[in-house]
PDB file of N, CA and C in Angstrom:
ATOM      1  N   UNK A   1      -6.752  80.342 -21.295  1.00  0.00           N
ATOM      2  CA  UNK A   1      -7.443  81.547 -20.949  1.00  0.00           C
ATOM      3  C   UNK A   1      -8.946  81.321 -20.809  1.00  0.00           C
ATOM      4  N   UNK A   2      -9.886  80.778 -21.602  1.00  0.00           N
ATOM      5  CA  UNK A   2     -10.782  80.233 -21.328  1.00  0.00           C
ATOM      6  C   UNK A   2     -11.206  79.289 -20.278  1.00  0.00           C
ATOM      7  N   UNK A   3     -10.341  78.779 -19.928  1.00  0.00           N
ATOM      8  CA  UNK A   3     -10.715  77.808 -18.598  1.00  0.00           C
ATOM      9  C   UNK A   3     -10.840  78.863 -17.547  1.00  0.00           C
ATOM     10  N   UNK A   4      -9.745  79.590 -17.622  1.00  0.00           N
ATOM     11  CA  UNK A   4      -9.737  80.819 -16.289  1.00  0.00           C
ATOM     12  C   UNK A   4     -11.127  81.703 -16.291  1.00  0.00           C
ATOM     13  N   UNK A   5     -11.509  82.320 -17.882  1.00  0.00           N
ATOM     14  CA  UNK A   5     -12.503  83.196 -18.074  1.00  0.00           C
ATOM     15  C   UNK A   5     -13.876  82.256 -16.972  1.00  0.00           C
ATOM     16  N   UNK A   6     -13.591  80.706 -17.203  1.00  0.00           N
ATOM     17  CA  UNK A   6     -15.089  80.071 -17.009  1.00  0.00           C
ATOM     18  C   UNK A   6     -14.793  80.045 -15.523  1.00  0.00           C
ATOM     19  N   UNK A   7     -13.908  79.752 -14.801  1.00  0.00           N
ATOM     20  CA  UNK A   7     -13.259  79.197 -13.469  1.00  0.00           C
ATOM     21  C   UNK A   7     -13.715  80.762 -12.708  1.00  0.00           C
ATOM     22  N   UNK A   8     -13.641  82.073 -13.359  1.00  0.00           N
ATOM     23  CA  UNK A   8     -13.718  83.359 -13.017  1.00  0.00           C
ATOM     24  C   UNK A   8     -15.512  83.571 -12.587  1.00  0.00           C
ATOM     25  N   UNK A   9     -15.878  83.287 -13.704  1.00  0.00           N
ATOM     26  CA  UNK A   9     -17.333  82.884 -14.103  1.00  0.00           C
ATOM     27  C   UNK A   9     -18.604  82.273 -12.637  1.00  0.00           C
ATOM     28  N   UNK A  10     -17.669  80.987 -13.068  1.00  0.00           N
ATOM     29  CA  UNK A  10     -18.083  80.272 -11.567  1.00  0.00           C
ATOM     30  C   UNK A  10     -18.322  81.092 -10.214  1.00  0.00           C
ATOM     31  N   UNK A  11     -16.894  81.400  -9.822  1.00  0.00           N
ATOM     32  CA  UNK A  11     -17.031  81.354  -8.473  1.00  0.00           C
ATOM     33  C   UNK A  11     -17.120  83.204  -8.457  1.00  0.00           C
ATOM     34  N   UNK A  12     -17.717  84.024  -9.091  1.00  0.00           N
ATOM     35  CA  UNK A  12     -17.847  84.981  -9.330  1.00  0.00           C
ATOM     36  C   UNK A  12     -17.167  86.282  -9.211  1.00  0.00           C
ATOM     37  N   UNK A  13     -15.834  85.787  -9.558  1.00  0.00           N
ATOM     38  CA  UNK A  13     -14.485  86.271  -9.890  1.00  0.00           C
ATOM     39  C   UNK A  13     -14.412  87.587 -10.810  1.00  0.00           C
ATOM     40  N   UNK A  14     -14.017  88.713 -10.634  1.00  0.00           N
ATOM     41  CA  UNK A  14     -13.909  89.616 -12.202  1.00  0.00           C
ATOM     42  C   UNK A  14     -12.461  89.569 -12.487  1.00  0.00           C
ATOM     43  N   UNK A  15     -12.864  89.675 -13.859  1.00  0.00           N
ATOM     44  CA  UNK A  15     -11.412  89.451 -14.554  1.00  0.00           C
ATOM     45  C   UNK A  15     -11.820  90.879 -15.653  1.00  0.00           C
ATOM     46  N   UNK A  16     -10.336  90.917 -16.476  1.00  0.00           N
ATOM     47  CA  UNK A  16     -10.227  91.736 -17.681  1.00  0.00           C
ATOM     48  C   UNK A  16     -11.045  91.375 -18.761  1.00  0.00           C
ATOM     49  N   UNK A  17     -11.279  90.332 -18.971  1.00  0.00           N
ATOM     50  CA  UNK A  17     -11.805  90.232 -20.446  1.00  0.00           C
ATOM     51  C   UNK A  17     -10.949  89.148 -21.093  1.00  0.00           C
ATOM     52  N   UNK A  18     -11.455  88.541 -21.704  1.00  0.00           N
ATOM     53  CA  UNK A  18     -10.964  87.428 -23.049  1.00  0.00           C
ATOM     54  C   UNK A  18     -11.203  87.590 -24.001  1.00  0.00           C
ATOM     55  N   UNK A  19     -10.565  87.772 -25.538  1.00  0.00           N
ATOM     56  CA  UNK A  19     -10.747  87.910 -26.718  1.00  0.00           C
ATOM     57  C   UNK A  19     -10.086  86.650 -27.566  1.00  0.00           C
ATOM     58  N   UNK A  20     -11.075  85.694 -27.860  1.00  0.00           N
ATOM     59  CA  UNK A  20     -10.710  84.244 -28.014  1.00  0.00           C
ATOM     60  C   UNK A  20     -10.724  84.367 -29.869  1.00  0.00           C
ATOM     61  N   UNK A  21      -9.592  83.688 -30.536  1.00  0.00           N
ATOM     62  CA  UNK A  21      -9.616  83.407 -31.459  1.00  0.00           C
ATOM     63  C   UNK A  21      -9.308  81.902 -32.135  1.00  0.00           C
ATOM     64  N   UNK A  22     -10.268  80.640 -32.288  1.00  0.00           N
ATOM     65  CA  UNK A  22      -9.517  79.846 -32.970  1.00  0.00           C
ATOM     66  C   UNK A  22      -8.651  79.993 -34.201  1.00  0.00           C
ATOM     67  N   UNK A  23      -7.371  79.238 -33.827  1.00  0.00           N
ATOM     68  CA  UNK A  23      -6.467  79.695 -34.848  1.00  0.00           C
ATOM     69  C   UNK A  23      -7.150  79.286 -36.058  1.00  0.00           C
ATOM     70  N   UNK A  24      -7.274  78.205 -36.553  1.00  0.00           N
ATOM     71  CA  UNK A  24      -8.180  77.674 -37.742  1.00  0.00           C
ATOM     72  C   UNK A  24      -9.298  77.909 -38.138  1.00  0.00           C
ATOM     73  N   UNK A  25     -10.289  78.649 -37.633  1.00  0.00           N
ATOM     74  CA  UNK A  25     -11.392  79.169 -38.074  1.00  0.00           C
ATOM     75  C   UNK A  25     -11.464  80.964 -38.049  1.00  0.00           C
ATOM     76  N   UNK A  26     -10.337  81.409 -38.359  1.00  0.00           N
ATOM     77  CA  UNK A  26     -10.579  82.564 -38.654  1.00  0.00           C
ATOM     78  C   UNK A  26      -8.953  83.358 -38.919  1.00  0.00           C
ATOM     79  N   UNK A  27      -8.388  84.315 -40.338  1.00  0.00           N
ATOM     80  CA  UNK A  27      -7.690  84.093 -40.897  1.00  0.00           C
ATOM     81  C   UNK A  27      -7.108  85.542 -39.531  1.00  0.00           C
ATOM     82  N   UNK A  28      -5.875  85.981 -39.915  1.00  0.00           N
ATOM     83  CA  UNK A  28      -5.152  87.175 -39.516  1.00  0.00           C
ATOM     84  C   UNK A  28      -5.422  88.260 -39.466  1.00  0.00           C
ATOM     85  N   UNK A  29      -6.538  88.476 -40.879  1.00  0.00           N
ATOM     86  CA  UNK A  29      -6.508  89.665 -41.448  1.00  0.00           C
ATOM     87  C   UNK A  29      -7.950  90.024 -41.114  1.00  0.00           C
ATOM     88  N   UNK A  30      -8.640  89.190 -41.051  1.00  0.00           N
ATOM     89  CA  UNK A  30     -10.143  89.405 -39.865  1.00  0.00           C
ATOM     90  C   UNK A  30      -9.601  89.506 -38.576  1.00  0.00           C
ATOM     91  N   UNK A  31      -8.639  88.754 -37.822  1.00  0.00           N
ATOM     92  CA  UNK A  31      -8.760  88.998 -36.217  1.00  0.00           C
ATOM     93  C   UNK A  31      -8.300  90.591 -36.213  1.00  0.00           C
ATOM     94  N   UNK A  32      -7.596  91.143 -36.799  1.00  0.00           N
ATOM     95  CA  UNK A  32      -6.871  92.258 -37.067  1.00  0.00           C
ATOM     96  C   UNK A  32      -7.768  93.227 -37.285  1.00  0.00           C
ATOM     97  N   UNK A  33      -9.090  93.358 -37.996  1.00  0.00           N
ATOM     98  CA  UNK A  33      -9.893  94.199 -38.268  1.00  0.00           C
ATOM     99  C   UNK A  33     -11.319  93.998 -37.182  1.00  0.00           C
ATOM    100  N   UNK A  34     -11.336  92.683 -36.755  1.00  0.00           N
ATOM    101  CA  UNK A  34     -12.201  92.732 -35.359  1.00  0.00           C
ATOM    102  C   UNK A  34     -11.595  93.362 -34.657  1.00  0.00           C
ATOM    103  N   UNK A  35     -10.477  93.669 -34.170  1.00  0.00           N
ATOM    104  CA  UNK A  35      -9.781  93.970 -32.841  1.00  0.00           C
ATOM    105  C   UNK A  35      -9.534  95.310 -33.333  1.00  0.00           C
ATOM    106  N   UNK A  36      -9.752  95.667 -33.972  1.00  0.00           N
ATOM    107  CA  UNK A  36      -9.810  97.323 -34.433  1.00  0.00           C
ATOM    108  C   UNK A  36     -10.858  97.944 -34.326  1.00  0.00           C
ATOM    109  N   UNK A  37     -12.158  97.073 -34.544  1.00  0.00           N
ATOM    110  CA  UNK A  37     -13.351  97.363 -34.443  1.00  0.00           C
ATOM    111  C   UNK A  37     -13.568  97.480 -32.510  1.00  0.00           C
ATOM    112  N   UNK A  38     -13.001  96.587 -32.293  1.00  0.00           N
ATOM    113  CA  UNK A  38     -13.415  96.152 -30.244  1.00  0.00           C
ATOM    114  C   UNK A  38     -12.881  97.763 -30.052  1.00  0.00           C
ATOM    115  N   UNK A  39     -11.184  97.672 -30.252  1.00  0.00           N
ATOM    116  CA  UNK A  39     -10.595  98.817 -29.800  1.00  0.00           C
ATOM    117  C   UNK A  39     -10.878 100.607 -29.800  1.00  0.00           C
ATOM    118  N   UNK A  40     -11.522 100.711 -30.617  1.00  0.00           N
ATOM    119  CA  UNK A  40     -12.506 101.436 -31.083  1.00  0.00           C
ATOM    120  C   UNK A  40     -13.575 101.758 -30.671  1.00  0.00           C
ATOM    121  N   UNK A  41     -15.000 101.071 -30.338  1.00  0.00           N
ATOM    122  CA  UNK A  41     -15.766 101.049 -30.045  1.00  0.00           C
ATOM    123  C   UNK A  41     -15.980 100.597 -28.395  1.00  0.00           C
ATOM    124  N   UNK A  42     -15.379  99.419 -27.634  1.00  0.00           N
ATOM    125  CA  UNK A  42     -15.633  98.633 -26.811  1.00  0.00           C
ATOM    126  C   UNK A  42     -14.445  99.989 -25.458  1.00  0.00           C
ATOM    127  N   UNK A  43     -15.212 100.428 -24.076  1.00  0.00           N
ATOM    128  CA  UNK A  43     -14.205 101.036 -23.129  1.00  0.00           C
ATOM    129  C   UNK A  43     -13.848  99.637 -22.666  1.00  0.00           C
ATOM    130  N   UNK A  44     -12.437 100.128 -21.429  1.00  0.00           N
ATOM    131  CA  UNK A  44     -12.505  98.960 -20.747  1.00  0.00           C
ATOM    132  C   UNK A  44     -13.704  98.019 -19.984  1.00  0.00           C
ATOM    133  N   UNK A  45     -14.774  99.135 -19.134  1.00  0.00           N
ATOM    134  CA  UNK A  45     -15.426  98.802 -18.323  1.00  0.00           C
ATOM    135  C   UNK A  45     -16.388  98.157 -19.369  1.00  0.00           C
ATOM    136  N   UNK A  46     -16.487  97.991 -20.602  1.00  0.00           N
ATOM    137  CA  UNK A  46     -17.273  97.042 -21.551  1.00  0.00           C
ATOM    138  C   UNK A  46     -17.012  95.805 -21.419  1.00  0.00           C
ATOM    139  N   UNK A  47     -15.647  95.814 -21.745  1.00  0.00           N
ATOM    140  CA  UNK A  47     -14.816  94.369 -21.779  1.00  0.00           C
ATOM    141  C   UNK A  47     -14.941  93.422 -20.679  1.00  0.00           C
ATOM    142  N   UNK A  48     -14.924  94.062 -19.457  1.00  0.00           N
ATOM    143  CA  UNK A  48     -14.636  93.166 -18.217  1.00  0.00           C
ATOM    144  C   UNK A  48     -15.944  92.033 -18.015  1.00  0.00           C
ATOM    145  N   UNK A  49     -14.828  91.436 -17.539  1.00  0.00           N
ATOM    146  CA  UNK A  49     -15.924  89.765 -16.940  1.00  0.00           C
ATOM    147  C   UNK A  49     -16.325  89.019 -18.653  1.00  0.00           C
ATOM    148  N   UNK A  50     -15.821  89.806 -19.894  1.00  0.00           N
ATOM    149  CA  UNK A  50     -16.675  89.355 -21.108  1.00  0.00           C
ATOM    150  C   UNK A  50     -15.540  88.355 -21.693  1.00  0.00           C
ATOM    151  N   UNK A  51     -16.276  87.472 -22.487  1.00  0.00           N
ATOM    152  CA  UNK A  51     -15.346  86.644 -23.125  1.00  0.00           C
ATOM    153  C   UNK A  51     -16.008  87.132 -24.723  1.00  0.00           C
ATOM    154  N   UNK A  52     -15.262  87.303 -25.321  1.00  0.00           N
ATOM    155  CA  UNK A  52     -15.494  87.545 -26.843  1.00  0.00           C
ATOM    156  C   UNK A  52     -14.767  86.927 -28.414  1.00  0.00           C
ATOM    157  N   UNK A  53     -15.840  86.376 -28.928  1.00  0.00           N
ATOM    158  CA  UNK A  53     -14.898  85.530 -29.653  1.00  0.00           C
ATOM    159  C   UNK A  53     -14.615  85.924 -31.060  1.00  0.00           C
ATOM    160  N   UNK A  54     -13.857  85.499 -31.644  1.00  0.00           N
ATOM    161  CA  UNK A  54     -13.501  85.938 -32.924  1.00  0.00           C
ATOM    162  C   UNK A  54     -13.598  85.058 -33.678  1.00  0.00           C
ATOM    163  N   UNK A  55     -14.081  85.472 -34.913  1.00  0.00           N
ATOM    164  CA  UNK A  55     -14.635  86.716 -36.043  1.00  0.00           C
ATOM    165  C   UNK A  55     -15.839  86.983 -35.256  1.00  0.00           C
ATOM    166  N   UNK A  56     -16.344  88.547 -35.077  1.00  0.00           N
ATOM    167  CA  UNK A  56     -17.627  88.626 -35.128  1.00  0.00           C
ATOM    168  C   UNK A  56     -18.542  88.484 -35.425  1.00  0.00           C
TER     169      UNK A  56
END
């Protein structure tokens, strides 16, 4: 998904949005309460073209 977000990037493509989490640097129970926080706060037209990574 990240290759696409950057490949999008480039050639000045819009996309939905990416919400990137390494699995190993950040537990369940944070991605779960970031993504409550995005869902919440963030409309779609926020999200787009954005790559966002997790934990905040």
């Amino acid at each position: 998904m990240l290759e696409e977000a950057a490949k999008c990037h480039r050639v000045s493509e819009s996309f939905s949005g990416v919400i990137y989490a390494h699995q190993l640097r950040v537990t369940i129970g944070a991605c779960v309460q970031d993504l409550e926080i995005i869902a919440k706060s963030a409309g779609e037209q926020e999200l787009q073209d954005q790559v966002i990574y997790l934990p905040l």
